[in-house]
Protein backbone atom coordinates (compact mmCIF):
# COMPACT_ATOMS: atom_id res chain seq x y z
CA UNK A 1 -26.45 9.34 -30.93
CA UNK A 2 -25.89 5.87 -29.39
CA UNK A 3 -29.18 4.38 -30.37
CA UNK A 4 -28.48 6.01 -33.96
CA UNK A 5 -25.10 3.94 -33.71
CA UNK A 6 -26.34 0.97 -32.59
CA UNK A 7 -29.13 1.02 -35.50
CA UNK A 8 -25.88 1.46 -37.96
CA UNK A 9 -24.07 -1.32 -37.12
CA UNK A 10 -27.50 -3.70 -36.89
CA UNK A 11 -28.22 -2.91 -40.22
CA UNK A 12 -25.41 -2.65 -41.45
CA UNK A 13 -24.00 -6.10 -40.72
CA UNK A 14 -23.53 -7.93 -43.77
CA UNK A 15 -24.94 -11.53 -42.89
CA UNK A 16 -27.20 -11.13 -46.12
CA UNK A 17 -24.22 -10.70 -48.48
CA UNK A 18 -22.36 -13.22 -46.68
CA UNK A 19 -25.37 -15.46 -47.24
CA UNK A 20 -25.94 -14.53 -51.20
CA UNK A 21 -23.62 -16.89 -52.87
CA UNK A 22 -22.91 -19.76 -50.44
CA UNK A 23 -26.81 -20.56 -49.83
CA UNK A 24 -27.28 -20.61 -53.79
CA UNK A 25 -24.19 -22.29 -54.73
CA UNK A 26 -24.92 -25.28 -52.11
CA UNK A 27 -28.30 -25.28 -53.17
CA UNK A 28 -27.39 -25.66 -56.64
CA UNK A 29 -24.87 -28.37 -56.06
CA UNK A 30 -27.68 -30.52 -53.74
CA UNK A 31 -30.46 -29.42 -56.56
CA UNK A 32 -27.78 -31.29 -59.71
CA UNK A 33 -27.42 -34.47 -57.57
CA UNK A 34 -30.69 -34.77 -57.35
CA UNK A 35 -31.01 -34.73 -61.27
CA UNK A 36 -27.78 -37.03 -61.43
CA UNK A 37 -25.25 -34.58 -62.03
CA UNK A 38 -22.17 -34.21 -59.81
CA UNK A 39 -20.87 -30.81 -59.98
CA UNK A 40 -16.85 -30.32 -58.61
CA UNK A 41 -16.76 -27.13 -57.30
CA UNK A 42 -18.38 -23.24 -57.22
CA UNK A 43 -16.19 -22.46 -60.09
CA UNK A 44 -17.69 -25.23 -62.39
CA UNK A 45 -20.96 -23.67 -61.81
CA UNK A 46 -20.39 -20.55 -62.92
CA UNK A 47 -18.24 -21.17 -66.32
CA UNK A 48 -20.96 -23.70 -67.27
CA UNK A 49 -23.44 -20.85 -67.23
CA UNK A 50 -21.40 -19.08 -69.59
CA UNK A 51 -21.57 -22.11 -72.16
CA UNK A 52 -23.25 -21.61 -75.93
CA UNK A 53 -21.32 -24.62 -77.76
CA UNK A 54 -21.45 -28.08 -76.30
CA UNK A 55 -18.88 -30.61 -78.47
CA UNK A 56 -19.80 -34.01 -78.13
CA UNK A 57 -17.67 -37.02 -78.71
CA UNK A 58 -19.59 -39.98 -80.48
CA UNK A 59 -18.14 -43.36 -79.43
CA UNK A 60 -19.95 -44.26 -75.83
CA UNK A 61 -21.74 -40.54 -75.71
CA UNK A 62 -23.79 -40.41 -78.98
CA UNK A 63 -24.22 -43.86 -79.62
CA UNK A 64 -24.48 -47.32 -77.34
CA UNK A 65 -20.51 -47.73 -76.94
CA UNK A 66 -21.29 -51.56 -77.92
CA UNK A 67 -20.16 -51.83 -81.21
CA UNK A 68 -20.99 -54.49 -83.57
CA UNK A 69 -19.21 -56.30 -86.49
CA UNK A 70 -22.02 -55.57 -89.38
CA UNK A 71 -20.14 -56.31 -92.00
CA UNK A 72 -17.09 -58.78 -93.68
CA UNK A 73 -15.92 -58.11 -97.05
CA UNK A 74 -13.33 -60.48 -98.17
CA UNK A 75 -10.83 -58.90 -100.75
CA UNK A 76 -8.66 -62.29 -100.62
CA UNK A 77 -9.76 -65.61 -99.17
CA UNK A 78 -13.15 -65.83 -97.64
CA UNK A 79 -14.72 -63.93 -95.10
CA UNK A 80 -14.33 -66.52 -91.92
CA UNK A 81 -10.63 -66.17 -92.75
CA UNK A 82 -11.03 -62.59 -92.87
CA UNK A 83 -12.54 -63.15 -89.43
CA UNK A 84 -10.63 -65.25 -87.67
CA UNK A 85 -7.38 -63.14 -88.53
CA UNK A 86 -8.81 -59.95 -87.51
CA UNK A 87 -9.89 -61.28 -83.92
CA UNK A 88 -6.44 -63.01 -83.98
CA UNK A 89 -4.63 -60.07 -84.25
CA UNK A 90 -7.16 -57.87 -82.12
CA UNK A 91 -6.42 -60.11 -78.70
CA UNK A 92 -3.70 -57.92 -77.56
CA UNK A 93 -5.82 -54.90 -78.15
CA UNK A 94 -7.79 -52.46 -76.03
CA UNK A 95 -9.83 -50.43 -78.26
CA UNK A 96 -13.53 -50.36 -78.63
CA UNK A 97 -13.49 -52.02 -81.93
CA UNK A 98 -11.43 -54.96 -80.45
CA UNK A 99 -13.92 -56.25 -78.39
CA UNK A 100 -16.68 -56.25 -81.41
CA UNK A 101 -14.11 -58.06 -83.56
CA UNK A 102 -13.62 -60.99 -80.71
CA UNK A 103 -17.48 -61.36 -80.21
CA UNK A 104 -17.98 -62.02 -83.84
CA UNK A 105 -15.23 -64.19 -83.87
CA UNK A 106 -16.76 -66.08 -80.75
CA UNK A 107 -20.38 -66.33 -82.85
CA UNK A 108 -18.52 -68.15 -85.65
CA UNK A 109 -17.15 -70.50 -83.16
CA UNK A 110 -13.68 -69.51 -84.93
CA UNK A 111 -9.89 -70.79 -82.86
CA UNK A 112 -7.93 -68.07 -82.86
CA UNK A 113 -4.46 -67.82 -83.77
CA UNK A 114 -0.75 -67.33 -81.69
CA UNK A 115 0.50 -63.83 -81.86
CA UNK A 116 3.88 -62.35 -82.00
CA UNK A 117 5.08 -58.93 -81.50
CA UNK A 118 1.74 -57.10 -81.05
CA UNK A 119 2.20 -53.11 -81.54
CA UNK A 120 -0.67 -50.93 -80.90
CA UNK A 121 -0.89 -47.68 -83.20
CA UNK A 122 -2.51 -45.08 -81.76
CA UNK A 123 -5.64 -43.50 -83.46
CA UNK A 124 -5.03 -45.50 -86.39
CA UNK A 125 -4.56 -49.27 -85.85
CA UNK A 126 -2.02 -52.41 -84.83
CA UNK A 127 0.30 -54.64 -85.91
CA UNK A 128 1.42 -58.41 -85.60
CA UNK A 129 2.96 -61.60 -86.85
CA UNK A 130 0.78 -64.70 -87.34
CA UNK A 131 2.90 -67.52 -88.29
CA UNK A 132 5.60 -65.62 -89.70
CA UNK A 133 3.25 -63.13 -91.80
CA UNK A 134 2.86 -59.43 -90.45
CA UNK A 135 -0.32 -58.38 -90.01
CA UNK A 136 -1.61 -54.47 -90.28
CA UNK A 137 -5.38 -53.71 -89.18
CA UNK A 138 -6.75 -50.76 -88.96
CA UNK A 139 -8.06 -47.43 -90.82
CA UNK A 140 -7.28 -45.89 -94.19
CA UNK A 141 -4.66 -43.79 -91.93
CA UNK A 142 -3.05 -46.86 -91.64
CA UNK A 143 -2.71 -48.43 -94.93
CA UNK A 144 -2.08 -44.70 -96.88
CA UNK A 145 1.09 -44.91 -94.59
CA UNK A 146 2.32 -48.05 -95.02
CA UNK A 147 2.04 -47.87 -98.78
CA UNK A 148 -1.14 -50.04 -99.21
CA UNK A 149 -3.07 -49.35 -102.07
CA UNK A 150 -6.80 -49.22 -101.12
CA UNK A 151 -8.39 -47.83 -104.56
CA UNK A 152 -9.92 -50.91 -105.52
CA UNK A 153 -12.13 -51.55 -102.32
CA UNK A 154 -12.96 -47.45 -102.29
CA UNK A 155 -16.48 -48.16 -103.40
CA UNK A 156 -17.34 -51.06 -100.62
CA UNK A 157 -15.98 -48.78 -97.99
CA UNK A 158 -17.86 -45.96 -99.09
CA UNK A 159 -20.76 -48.29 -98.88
CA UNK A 160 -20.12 -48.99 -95.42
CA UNK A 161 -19.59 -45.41 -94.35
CA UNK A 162 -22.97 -44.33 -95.65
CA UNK A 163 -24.41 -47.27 -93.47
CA UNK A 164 -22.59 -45.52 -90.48
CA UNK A 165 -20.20 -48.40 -90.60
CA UNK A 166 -16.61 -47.65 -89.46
CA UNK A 167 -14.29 -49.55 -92.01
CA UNK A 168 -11.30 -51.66 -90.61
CA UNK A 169 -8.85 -52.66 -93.25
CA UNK A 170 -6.77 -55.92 -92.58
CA UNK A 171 -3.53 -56.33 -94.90
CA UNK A 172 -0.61 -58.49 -95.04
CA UNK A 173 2.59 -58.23 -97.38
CA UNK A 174 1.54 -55.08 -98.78
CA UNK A 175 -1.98 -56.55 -100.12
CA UNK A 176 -5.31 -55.50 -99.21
CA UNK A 177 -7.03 -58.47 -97.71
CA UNK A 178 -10.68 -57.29 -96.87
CA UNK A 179 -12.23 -54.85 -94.97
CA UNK A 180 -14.60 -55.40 -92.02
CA UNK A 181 -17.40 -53.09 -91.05
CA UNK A 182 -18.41 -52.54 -87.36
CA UNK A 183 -21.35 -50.25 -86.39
CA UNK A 184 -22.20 -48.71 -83.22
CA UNK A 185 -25.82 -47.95 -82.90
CA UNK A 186 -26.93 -44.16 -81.83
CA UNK A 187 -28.54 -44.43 -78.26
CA UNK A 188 -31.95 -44.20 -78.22
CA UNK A 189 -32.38 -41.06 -77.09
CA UNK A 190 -29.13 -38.97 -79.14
CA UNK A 191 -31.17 -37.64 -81.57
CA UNK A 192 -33.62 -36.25 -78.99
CA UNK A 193 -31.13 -34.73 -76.69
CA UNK A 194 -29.36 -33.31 -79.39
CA UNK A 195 -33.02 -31.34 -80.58
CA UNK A 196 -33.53 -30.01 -77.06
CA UNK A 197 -29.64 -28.73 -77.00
CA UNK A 198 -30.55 -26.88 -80.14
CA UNK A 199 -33.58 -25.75 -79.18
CA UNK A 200 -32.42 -23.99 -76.15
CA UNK A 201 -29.61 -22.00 -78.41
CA UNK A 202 -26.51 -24.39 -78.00
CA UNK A 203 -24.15 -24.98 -80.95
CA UNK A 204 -23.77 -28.61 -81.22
CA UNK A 205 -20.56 -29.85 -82.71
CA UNK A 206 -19.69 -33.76 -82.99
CA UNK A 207 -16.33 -34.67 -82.37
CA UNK A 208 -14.70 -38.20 -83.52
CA UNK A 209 -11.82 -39.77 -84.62
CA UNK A 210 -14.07 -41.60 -87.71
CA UNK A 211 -13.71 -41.36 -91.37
CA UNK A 212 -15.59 -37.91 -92.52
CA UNK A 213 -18.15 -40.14 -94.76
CA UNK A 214 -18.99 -42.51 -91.06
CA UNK A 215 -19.03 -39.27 -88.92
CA UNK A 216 -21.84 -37.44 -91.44
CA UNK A 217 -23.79 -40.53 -91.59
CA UNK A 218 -23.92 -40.75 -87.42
CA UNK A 219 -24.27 -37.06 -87.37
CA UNK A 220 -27.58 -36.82 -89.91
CA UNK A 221 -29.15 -39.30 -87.56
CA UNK A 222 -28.71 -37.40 -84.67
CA UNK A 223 -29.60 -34.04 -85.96
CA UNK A 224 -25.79 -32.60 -85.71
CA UNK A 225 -24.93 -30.40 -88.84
CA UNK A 226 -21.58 -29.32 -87.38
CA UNK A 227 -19.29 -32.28 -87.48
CA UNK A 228 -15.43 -32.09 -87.04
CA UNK A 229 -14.18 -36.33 -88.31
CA UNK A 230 -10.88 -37.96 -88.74
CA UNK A 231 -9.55 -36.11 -85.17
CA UNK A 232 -6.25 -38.45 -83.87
CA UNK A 233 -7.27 -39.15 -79.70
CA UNK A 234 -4.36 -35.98 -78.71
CA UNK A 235 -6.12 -33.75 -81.50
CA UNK A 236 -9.36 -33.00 -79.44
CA UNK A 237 -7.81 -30.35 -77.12
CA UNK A 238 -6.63 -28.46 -79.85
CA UNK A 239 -10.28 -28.63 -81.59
CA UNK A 240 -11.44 -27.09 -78.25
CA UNK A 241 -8.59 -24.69 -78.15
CA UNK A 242 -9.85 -24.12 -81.45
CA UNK A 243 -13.14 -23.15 -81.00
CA UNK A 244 -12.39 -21.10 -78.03
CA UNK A 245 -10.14 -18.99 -80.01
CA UNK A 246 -13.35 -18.18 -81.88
CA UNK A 247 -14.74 -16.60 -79.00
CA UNK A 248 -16.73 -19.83 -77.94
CA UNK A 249 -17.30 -20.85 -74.25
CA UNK A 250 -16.98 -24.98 -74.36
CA UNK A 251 -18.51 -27.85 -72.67
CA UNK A 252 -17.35 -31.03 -74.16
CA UNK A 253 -19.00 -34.72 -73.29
CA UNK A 254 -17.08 -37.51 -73.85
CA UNK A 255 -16.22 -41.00 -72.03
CA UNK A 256 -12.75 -42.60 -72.90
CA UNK A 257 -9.66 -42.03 -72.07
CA UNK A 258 -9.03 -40.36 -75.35
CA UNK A 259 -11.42 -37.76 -74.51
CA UNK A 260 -9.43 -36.42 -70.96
CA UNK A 261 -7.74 -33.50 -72.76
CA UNK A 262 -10.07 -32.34 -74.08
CA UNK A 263 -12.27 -32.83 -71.13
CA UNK A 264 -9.59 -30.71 -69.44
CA UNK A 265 -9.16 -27.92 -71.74
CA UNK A 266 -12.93 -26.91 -72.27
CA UNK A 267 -14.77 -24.61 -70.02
CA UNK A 268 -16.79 -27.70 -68.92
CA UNK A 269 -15.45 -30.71 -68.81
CA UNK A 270 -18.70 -33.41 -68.76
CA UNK A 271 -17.74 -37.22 -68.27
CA UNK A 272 -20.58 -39.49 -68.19
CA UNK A 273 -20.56 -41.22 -65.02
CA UNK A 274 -19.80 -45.27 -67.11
CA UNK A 275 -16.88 -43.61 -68.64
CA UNK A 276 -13.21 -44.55 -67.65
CA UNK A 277 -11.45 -42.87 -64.60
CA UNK A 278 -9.49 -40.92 -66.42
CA UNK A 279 -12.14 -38.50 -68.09
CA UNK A 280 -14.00 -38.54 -64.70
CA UNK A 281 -11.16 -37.07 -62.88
CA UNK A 282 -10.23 -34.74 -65.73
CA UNK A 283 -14.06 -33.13 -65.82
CA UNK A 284 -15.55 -30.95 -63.87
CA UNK A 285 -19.20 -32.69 -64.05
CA UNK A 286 -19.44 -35.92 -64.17
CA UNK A 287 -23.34 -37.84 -65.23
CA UNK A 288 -24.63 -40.55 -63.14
CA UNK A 289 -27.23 -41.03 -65.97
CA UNK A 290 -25.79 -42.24 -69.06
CA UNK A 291 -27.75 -38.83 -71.21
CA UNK A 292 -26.98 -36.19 -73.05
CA UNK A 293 -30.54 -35.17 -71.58
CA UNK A 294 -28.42 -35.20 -67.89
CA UNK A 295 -26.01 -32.39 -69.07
CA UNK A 296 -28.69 -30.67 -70.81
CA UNK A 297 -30.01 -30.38 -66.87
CA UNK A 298 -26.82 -29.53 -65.49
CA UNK A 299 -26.17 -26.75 -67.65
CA UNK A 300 -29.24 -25.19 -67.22
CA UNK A 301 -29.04 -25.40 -63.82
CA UNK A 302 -25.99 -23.80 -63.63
CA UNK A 303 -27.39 -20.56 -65.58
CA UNK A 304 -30.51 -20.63 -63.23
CA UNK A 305 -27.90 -20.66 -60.28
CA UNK A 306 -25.85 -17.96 -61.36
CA UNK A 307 -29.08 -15.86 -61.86
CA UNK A 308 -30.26 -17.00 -58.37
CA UNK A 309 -26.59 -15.72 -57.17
CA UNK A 310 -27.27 -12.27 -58.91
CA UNK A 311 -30.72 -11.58 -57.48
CA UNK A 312 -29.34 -12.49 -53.73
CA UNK A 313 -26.40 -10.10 -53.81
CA UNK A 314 -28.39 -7.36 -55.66
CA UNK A 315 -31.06 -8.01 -53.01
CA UNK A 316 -28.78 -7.30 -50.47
CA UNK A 317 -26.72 -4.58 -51.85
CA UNK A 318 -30.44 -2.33 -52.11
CA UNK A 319 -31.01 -3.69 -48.29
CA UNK A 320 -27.85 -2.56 -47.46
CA UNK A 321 -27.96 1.14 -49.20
CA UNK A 322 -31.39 1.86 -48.76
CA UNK A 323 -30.86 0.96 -44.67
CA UNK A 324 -27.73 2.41 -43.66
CA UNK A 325 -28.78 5.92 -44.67
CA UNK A 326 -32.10 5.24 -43.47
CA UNK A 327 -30.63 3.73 -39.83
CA UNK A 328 -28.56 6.82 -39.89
CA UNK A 329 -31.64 9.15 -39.71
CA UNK A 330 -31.54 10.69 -43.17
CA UNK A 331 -35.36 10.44 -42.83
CA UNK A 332 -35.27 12.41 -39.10
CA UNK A 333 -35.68 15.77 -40.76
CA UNK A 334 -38.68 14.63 -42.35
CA UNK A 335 -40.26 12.20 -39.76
CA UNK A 336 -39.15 13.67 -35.99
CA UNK A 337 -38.16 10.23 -35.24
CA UNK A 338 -35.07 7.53 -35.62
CA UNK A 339 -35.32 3.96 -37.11
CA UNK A 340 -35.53 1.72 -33.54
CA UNK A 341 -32.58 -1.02 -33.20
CA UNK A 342 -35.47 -3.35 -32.94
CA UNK A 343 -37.01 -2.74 -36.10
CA UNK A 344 -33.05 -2.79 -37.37
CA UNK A 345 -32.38 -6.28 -36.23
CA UNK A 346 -35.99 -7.56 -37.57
CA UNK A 347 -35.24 -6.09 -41.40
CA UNK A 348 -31.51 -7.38 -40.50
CA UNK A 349 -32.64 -10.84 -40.13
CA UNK A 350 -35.63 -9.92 -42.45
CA UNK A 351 -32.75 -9.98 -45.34
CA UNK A 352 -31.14 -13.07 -44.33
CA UNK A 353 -34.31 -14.75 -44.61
CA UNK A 354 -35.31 -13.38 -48.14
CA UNK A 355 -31.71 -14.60 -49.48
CA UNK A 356 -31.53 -18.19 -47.72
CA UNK A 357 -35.80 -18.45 -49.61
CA UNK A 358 -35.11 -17.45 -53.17
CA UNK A 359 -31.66 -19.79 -53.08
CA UNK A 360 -34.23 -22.64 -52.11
CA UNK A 361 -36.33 -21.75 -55.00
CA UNK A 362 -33.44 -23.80 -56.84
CA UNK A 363 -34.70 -27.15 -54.62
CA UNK A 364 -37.68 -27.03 -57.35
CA UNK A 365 -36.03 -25.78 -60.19
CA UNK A 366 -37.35 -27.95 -63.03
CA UNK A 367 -34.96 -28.56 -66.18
CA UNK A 368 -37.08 -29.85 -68.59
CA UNK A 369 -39.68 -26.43 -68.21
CA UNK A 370 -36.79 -24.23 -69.69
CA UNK A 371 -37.53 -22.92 -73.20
């Protein structure tokens, strides 16, 4: 009876359920640095295996984040004028575009002018006096609601979207004074990344704040049929919420500060690793390689480590009730004899070996095999 007992509570001790999800969890986490994907926690890892849609943002994720001023069309005055009142007004600005606006500016060696009472609008533009004169740039958001008519230059900014070009309107005294076009190149790589999401079953959605014509142009170069344009920077979260209420489980990319909400709300959050502090912190993965190819690799890592986490604790539950009843001499009837404590603590530790070995299996789990 007391060697029966002992060979109970040998086998019975649960070191290989203890070991199950720890060993492949840590495993997991080491394995995604090593692609160059920092993973938060346990509980990242396991809604990102749930994931079918992946939303990504398209300023800084799907394309360069350097844009470029392409294009000047001058409605009134000439295009250096254009130019040089445009960077003016942009040098109390933060935005993306800003910077793009200055740098041409800089090329045409033009002096910029004295501001006065700068107001930034969000997700649609600024405002400012030059000289007296106030000043609106921005997008078609922009002008519809101050009351400027923009029907005559429709065509030339149609022109512009269809080039991918995102148009900024500059007007003064309720006159359209010329648009400017400023393209940000898709990274070299997008349209790639974007196949192999597809590929392995993900719903793709692009997600930006563009005009719908700019967005479609960006998207057909990347391969992204599902685009969702003309999204103010607080409207992502409730384009996640959104989709979730369809029954989708989310993991949205994105960069800017703009993109933290939403970063927040989604299953997965994914900030790429150049992005601004705020989306880091507000994401539960963060990339240390600027690629969508990177999350690719995180996400399927985190399905192969949930499956590694199944087999371990299914492993051990069979250990555990095949050898209880087994250490308990169910067999005795049938065999004369009782299972030794010795062999007990050998299939004991026996267990705890096969669960620490198949979690390693994840040290050489190799993303870019996965079909």
């Amino acid at each position: 009876m007391l060697v029966t007992a002992t060979t109970v509570l040998i086998i019975a001790c649960p070191c290989a359920l203890g070991l199950a999800t720890p060993m492949s969890v840590t495993t997991g986490v080491g394995r995604a640095a090593e692609l160059g994907v920092l993973i938060r926690d346990a509980e990242s890892l396991q809604h990102a295996a749930k994931v079918d849609t992946v939303v990504l943002d398209k300023t800084g994720t799907l394309t360069e984040g350097k844009p470029q001023v392409t294009s000047v069309v001058a409605l009134q005055s000439e295009q250096n004028v254009i130019l040089q009142i445009a960077a003016s007004l942009e040098q109390g600005s933060e935005h993306p575009l800003a910077k793009a606006v200055l740098d041409a500016a800089e090329k045409e060696s033009l002096t910029l002018s004295v501001i006065h009472g700068f107001e930034g609008i969000p997700g649609k533009g600024l405002k400012a006096d030059i000289d007296g004169n106030t000043y609106l740039l921005g997008n078609a958001r922009l002008m519809q609601e101050q009351g400027i008519d923009t029907d005559a230059s429709d065509s030339q900014a149609l022109e512009l979207a269809k080039r991918g070009e995102t148009a900024v309107y500059l007007a003064s005294n309720q006159v359209l004074l010329g648009i400017i076009g400023i393209s940000d190149p898709l990274r070299h790589d997008s349209a790639a990344a974007v196949a192999r999401l597809q590929r392995l079953g993900f719903d793709v959605v692009m997600l930006t704040g563009d005009h719908p014509d700019t967005a479609k142009a960006i998207a057909a170069q990347a391969g992204i049929s599902n685009v969702i344009a003309g999204v103010l920077p607080d409207g992502k979260a409730d384009v996640v919420t959104q989709l979730q209420a369809q029954g989708k489980k989310v993991a949205m990319i994105g960069d800017g500060i703009n993109d933290a909400p939403a970063l927040a709300k989604a299953e997965v959050g994914i900030a790429i690793g150049s992005g601004s502090d705020v989306a880091i912190e507000s994401a539960q993965m963060t990339l240390m390689r600027h690629s969508i190819d990177a999350a690719t690799d995180g996400l399927l890592l985190s399905k192969a480590t949930l499956r590694n986490m199944k087999e371990n604790l299914f492993g051990a539950f069979i250990y555990n009730s095949l050898g209880i009843p087994i250490a308990a001499g169910v067999l005795y009837p049938l065999t004369g004899s009782l299972l030794s404590p010795v062999v007990a603590g050998a299939a004991m530790a026996l267990s705890s070996i096969t669960v620490v070995s198949n979690a390693n299996r994840l040290r050489w789990f190799n993303p870019s095999k996965r079909k």
